[in-house]
PDB file of N, CA and C in Angstrom:
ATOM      1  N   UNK A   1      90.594 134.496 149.858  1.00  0.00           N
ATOM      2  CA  UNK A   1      91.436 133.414 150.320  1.00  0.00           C
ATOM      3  C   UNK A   1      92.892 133.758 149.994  1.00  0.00           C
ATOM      4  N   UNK A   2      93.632 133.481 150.805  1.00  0.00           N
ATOM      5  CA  UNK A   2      94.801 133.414 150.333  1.00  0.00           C
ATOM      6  C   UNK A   2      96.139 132.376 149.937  1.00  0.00           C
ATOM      7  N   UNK A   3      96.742 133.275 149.210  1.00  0.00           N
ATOM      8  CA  UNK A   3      96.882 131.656 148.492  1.00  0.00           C
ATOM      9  C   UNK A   3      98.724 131.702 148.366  1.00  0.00           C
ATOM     10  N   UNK A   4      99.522 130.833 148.976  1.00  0.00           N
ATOM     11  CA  UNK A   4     101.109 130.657 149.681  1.00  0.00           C
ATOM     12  C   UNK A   4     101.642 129.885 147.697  1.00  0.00           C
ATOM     13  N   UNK A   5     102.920 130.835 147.341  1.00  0.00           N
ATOM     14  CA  UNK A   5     103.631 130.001 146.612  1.00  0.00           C
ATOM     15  C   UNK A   5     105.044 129.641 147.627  1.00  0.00           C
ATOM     16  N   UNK A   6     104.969 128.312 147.321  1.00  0.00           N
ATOM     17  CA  UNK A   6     105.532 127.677 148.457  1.00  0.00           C
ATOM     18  C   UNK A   6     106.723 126.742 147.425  1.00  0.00           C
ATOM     19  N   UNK A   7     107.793 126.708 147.847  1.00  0.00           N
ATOM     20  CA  UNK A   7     108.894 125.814 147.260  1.00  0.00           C
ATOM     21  C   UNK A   7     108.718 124.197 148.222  1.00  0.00           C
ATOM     22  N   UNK A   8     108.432 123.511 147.327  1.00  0.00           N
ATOM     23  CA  UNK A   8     108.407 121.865 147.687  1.00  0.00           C
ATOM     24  C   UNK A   8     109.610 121.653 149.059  1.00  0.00           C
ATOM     25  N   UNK A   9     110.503 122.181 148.713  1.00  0.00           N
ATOM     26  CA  UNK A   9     111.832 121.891 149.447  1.00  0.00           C
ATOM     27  C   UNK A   9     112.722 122.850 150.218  1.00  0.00           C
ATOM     28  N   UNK A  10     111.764 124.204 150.355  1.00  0.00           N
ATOM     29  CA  UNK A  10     113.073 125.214 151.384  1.00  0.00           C
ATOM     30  C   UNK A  10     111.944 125.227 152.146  1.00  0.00           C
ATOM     31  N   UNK A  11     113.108 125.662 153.350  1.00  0.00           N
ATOM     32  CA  UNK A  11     112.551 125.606 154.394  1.00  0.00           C
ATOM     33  C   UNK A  11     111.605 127.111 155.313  1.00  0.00           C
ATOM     34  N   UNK A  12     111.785 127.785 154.234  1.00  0.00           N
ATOM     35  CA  UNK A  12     111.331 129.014 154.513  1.00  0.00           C
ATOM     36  C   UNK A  12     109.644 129.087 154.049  1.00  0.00           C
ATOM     37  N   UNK A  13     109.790 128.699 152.903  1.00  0.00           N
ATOM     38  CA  UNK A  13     107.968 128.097 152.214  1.00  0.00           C
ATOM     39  C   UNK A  13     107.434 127.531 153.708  1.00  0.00           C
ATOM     40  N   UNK A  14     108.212 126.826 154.044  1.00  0.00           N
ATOM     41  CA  UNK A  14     107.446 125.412 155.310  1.00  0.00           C
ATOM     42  C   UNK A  14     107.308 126.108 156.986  1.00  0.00           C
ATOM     43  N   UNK A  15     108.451 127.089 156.677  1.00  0.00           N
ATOM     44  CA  UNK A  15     108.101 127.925 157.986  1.00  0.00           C
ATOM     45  C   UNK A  15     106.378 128.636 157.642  1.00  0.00           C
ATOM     46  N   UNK A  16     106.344 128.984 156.718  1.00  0.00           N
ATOM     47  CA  UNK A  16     104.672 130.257 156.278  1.00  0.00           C
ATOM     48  C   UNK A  16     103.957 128.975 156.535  1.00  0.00           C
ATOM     49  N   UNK A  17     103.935 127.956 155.738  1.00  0.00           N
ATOM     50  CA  UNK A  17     103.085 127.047 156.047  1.00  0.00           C
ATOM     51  C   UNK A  17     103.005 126.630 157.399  1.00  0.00           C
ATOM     52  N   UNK A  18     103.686 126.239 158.532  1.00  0.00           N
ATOM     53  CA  UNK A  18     103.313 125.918 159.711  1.00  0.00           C
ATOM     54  C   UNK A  18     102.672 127.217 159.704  1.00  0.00           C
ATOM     55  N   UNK A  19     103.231 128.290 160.058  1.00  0.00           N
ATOM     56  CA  UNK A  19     102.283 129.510 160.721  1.00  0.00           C
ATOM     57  C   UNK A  19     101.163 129.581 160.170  1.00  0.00           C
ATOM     58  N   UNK A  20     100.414 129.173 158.944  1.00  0.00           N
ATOM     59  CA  UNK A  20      99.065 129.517 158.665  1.00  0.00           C
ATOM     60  C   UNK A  20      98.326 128.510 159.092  1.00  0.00           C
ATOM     61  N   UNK A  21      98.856 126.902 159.202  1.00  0.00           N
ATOM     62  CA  UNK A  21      98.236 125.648 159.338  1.00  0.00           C
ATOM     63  C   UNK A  21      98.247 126.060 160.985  1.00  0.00           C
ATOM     64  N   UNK A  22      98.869 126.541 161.602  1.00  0.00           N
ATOM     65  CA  UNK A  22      99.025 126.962 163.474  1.00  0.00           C
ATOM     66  C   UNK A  22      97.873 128.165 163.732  1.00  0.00           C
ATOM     67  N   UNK A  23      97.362 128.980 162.622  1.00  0.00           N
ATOM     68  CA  UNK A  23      96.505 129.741 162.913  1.00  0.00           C
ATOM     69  C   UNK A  23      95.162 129.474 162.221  1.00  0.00           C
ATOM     70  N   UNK A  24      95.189 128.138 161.941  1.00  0.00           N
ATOM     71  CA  UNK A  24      93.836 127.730 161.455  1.00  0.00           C
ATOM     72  C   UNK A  24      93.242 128.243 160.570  1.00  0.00           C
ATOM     73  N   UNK A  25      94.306 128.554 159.737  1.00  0.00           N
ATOM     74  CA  UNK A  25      93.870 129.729 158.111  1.00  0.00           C
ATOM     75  C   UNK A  25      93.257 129.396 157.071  1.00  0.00           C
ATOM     76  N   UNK A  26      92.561 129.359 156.323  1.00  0.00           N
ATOM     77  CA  UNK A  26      92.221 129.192 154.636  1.00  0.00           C
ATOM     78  C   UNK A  26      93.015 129.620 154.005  1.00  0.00           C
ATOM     79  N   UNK A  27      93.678 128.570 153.159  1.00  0.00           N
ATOM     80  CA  UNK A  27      94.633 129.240 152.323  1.00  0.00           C
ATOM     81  C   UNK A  27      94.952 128.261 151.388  1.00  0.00           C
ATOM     82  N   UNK A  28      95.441 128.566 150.146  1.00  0.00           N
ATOM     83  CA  UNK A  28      95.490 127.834 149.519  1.00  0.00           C
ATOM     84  C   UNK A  28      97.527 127.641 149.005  1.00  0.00           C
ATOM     85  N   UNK A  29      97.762 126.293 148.712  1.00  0.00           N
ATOM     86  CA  UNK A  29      98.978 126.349 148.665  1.00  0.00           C
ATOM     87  C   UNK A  29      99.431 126.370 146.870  1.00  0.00           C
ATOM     88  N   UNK A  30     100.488 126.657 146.240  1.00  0.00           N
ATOM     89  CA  UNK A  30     100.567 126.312 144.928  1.00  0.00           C
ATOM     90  C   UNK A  30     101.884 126.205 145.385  1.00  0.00           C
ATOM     91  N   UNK A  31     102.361 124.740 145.131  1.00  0.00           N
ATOM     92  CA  UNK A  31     103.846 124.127 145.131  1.00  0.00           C
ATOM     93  C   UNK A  31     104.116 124.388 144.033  1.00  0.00           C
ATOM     94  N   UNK A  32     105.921 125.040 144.316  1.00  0.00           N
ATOM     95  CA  UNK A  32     106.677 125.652 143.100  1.00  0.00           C
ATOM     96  C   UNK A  32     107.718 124.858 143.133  1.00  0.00           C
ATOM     97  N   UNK A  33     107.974 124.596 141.640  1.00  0.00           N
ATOM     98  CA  UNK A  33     109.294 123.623 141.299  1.00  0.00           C
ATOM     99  C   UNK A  33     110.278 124.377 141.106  1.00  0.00           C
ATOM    100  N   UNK A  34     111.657 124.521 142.039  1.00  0.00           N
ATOM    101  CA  UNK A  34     112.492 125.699 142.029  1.00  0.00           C
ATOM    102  C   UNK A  34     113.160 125.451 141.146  1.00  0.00           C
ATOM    103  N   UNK A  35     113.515 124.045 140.436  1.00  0.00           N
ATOM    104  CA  UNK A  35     113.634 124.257 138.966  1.00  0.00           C
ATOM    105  C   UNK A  35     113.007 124.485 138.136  1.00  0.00           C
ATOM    106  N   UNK A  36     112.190 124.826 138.017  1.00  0.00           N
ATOM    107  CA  UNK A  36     111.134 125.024 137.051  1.00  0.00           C
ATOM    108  C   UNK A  36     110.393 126.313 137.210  1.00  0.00           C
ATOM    109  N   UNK A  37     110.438 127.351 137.603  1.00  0.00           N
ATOM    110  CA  UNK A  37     109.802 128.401 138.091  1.00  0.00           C
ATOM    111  C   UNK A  37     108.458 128.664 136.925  1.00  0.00           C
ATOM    112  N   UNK A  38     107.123 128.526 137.873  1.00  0.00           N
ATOM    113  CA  UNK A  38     106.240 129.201 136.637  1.00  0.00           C
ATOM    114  C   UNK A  38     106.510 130.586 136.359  1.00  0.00           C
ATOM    115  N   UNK A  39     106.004 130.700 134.840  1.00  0.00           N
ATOM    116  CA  UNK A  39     106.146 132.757 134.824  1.00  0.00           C
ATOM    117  C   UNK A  39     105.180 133.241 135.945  1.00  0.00           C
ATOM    118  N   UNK A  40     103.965 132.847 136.443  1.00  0.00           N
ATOM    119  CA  UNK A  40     103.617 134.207 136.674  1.00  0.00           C
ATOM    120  C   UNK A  40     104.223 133.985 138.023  1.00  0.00           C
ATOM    121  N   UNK A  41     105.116 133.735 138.854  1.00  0.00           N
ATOM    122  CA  UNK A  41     105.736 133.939 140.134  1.00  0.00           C
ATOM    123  C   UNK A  41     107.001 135.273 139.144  1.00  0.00           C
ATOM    124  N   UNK A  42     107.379 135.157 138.545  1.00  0.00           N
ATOM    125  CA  UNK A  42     108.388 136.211 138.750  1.00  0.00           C
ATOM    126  C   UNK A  42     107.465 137.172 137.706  1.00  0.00           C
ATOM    127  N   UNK A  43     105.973 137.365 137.638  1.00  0.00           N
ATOM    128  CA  UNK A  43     104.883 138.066 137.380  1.00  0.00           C
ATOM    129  C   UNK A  43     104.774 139.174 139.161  1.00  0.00           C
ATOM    130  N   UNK A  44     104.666 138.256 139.965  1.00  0.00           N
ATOM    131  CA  UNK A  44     103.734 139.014 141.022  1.00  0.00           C
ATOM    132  C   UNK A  44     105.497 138.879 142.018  1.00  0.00           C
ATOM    133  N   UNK A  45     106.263 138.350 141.815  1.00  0.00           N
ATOM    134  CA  UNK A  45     107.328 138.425 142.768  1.00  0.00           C
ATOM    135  C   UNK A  45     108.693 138.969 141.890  1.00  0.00           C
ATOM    136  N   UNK A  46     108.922 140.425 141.635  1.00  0.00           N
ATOM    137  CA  UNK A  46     110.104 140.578 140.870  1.00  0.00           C
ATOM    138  C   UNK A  46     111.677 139.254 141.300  1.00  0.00           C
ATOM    139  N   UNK A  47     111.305 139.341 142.827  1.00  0.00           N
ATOM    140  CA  UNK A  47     112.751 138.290 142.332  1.00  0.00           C
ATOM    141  C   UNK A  47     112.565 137.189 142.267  1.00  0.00           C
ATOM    142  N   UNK A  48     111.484 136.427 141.875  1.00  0.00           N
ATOM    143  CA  UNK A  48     111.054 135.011 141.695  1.00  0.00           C
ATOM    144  C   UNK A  48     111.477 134.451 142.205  1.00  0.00           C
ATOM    145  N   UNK A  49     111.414 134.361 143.468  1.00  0.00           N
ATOM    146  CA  UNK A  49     111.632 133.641 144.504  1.00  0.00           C
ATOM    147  C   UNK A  49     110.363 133.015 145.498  1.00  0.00           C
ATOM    148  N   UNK A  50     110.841 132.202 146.687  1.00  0.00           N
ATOM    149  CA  UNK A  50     109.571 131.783 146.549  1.00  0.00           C
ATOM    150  C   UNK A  50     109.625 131.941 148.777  1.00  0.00           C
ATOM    151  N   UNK A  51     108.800 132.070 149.395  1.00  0.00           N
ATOM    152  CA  UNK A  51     107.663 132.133 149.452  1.00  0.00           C
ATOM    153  C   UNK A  51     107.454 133.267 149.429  1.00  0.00           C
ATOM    154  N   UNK A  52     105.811 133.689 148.537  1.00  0.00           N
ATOM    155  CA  UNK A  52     105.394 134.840 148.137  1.00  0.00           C
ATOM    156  C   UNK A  52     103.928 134.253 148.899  1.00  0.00           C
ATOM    157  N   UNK A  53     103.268 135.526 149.542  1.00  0.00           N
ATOM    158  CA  UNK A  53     101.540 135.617 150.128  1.00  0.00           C
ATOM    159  C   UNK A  53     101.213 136.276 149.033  1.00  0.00           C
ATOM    160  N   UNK A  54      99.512 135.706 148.719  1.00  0.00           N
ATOM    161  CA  UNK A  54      99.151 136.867 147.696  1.00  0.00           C
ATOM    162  C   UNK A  54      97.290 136.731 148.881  1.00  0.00           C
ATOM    163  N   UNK A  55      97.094 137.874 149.171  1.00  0.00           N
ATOM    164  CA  UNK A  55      95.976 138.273 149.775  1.00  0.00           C
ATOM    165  C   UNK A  55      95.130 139.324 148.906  1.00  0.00           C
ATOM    166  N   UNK A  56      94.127 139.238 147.880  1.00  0.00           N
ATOM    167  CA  UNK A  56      93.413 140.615 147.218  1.00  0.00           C
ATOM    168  C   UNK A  56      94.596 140.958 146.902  1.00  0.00           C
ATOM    169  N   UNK A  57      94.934 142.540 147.286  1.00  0.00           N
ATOM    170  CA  UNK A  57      95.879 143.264 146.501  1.00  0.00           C
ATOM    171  C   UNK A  57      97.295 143.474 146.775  1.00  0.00           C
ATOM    172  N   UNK A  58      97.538 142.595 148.082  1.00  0.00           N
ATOM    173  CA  UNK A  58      99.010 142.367 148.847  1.00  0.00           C
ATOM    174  C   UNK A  58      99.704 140.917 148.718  1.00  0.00           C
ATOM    175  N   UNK A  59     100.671 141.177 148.085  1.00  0.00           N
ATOM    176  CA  UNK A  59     101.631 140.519 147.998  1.00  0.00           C
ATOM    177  C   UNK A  59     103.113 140.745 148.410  1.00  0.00           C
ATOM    178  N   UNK A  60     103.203 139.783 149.283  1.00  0.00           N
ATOM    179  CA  UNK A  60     104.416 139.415 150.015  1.00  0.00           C
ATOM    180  C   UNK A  60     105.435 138.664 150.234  1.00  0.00           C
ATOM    181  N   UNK A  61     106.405 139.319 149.969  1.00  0.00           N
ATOM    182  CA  UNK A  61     107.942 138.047 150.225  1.00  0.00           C
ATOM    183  C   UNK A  61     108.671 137.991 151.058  1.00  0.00           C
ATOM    184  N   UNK A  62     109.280 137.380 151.698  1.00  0.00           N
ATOM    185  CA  UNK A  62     110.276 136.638 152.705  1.00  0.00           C
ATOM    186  C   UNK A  62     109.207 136.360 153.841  1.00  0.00           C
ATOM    187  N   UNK A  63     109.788 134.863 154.152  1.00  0.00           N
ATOM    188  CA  UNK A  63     109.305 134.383 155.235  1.00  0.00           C
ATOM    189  C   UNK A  63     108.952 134.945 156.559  1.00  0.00           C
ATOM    190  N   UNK A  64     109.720 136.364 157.002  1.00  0.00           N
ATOM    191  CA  UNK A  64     110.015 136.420 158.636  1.00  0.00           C
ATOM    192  C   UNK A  64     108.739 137.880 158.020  1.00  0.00           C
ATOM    193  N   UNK A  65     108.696 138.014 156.804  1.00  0.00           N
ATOM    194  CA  UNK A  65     107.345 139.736 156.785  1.00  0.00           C
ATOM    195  C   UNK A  65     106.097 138.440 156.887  1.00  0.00           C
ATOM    196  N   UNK A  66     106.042 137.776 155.634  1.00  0.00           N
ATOM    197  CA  UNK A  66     105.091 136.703 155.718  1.00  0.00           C
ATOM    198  C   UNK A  66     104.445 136.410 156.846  1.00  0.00           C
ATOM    199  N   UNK A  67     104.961 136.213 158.387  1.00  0.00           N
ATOM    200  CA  UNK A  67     104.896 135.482 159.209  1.00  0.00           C
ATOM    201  C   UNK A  67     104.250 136.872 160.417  1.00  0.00           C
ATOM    202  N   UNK A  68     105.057 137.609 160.101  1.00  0.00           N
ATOM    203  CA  UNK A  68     104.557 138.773 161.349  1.00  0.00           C
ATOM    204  C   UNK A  68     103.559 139.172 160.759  1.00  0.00           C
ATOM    205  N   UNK A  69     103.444 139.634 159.264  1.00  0.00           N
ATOM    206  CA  UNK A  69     102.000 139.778 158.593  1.00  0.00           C
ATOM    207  C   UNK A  69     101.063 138.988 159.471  1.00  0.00           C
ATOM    208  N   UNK A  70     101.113 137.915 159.217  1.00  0.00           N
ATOM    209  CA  UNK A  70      99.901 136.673 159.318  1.00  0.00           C
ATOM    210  C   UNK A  70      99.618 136.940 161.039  1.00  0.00           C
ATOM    211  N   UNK A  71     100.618 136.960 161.719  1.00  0.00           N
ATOM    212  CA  UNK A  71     100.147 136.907 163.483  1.00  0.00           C
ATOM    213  C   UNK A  71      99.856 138.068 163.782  1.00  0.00           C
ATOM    214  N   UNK A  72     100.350 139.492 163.069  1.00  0.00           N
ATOM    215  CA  UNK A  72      99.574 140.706 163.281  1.00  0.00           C
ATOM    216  C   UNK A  72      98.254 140.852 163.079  1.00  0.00           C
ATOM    217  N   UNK A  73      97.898 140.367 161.589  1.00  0.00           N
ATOM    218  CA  UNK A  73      96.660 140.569 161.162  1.00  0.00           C
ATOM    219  C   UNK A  73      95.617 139.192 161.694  1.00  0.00           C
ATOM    220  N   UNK A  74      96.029 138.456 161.957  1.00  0.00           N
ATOM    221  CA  UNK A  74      95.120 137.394 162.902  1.00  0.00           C
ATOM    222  C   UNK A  74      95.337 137.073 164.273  1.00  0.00           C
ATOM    223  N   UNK A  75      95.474 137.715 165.595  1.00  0.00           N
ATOM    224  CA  UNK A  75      96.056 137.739 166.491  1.00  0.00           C
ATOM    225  C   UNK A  75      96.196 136.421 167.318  1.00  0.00           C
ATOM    226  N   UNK A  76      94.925 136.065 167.056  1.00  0.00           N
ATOM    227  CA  UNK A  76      94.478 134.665 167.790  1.00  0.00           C
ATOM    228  C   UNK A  76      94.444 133.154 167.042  1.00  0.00           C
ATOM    229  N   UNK A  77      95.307 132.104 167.588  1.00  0.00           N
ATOM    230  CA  UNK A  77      96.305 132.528 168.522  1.00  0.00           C
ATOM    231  C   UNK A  77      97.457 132.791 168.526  1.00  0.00           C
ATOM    232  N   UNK A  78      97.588 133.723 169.431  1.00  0.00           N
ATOM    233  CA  UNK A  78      98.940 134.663 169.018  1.00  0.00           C
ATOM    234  C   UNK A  78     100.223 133.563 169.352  1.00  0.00           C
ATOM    235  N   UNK A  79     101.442 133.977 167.960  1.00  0.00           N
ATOM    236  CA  UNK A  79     102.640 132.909 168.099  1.00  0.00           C
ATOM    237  C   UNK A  79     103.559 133.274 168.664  1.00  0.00           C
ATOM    238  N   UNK A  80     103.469 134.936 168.916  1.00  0.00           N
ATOM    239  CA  UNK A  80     104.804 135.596 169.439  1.00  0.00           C
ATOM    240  C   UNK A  80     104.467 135.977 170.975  1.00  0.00           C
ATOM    241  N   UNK A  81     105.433 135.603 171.547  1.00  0.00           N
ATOM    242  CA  UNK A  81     105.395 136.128 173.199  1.00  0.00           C
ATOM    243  C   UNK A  81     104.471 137.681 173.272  1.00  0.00           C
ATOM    244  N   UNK A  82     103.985 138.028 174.585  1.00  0.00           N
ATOM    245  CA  UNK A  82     103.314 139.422 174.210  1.00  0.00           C
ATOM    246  C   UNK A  82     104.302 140.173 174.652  1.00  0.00           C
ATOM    247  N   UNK A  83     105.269 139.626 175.548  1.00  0.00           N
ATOM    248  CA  UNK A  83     106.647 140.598 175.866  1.00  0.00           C
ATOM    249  C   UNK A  83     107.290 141.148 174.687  1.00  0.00           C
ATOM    250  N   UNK A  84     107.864 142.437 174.943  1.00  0.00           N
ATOM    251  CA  UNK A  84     108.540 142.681 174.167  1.00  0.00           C
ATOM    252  C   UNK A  84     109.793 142.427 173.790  1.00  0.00           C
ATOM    253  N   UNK A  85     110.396 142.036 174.871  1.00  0.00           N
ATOM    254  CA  UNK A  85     111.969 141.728 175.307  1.00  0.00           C
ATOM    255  C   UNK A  85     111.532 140.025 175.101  1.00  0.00           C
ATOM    256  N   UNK A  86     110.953 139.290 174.834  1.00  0.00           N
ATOM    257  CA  UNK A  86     110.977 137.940 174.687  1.00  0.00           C
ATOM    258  C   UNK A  86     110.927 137.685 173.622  1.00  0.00           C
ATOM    259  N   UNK A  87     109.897 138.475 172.547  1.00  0.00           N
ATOM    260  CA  UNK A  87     109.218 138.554 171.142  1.00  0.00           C
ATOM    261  C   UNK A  87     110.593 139.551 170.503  1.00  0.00           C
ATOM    262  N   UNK A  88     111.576 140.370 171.078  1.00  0.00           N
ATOM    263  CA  UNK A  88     112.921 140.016 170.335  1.00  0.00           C
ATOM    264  C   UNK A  88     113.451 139.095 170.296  1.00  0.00           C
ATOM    265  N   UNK A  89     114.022 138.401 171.677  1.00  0.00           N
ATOM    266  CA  UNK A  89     114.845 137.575 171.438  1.00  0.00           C
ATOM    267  C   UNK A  89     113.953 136.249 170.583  1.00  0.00           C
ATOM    268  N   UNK A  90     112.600 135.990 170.338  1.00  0.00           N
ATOM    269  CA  UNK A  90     112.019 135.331 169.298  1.00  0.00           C
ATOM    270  C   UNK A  90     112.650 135.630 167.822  1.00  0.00           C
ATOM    271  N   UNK A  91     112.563 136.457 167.470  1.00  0.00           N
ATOM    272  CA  UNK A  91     112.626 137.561 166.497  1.00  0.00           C
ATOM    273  C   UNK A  91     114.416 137.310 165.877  1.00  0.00           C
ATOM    274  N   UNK A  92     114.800 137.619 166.882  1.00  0.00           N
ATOM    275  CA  UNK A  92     116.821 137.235 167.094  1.00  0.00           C
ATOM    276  C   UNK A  92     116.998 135.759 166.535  1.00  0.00           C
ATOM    277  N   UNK A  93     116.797 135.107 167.714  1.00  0.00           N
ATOM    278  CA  UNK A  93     116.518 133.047 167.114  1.00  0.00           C
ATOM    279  C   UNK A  93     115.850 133.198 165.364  1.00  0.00           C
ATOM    280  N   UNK A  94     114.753 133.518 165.265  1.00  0.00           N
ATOM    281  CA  UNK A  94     114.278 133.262 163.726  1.00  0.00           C
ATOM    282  C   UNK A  94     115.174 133.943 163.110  1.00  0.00           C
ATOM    283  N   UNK A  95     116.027 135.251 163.058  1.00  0.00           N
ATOM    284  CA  UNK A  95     116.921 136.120 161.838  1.00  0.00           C
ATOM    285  C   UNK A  95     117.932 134.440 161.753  1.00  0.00           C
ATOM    286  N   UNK A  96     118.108 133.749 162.789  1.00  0.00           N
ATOM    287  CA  UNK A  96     119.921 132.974 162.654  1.00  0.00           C
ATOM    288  C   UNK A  96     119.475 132.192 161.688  1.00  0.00           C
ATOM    289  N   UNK A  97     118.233 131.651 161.532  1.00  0.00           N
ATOM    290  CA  UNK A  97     117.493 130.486 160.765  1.00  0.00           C
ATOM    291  C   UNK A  97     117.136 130.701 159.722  1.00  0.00           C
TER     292      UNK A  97
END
């Protein structure tokens, strides 16, 4: 299972979360108090920051790897255009955000 440390309040935690709740995932969430950081997040995330994937032996940070991770490795259903020239300018829109 995998399991999202997710900040209560940025909006980047809430982007991973739509995309896993949009791909009908198992996953488990652990809300992080960004004042309060538990140790083991800056255990498995050197910059203790937050959203981190932890899958078995992969662990992952920033929202936009998080996210292509998740729709690469589960294709269906797919979130990104199958164009390539569309699934940039997707890609373009999410970097401004």
């Amino acid at each position: 299972m995998m399991t999202l440390y997710s900040g209560t309040t940025d909006p980047y935690s809430h982007r991973c979360r739509i995309v896993l709740f949009e791909k009908g995932m198992d996953f488990q969430v652990i809300d992080v108090d960004l004042a309060n950081k538990p140790e083991d997040l800056a255990i498995i995330n050197p910059h203790n920051q937050v959203p981190v994937l932890v899958e078995r032996d992969l662990v992952l940070s920033e929202a936009n790897i998080i996210n292509e991770y998740i729709d690469e490795r589960f294709p269906h259903p797919q979130l990104m255009p199958p164009d390539p020239v569309m699934r940039a300018r997707a890609r373009l829109f999410l970097y401004g955000f």
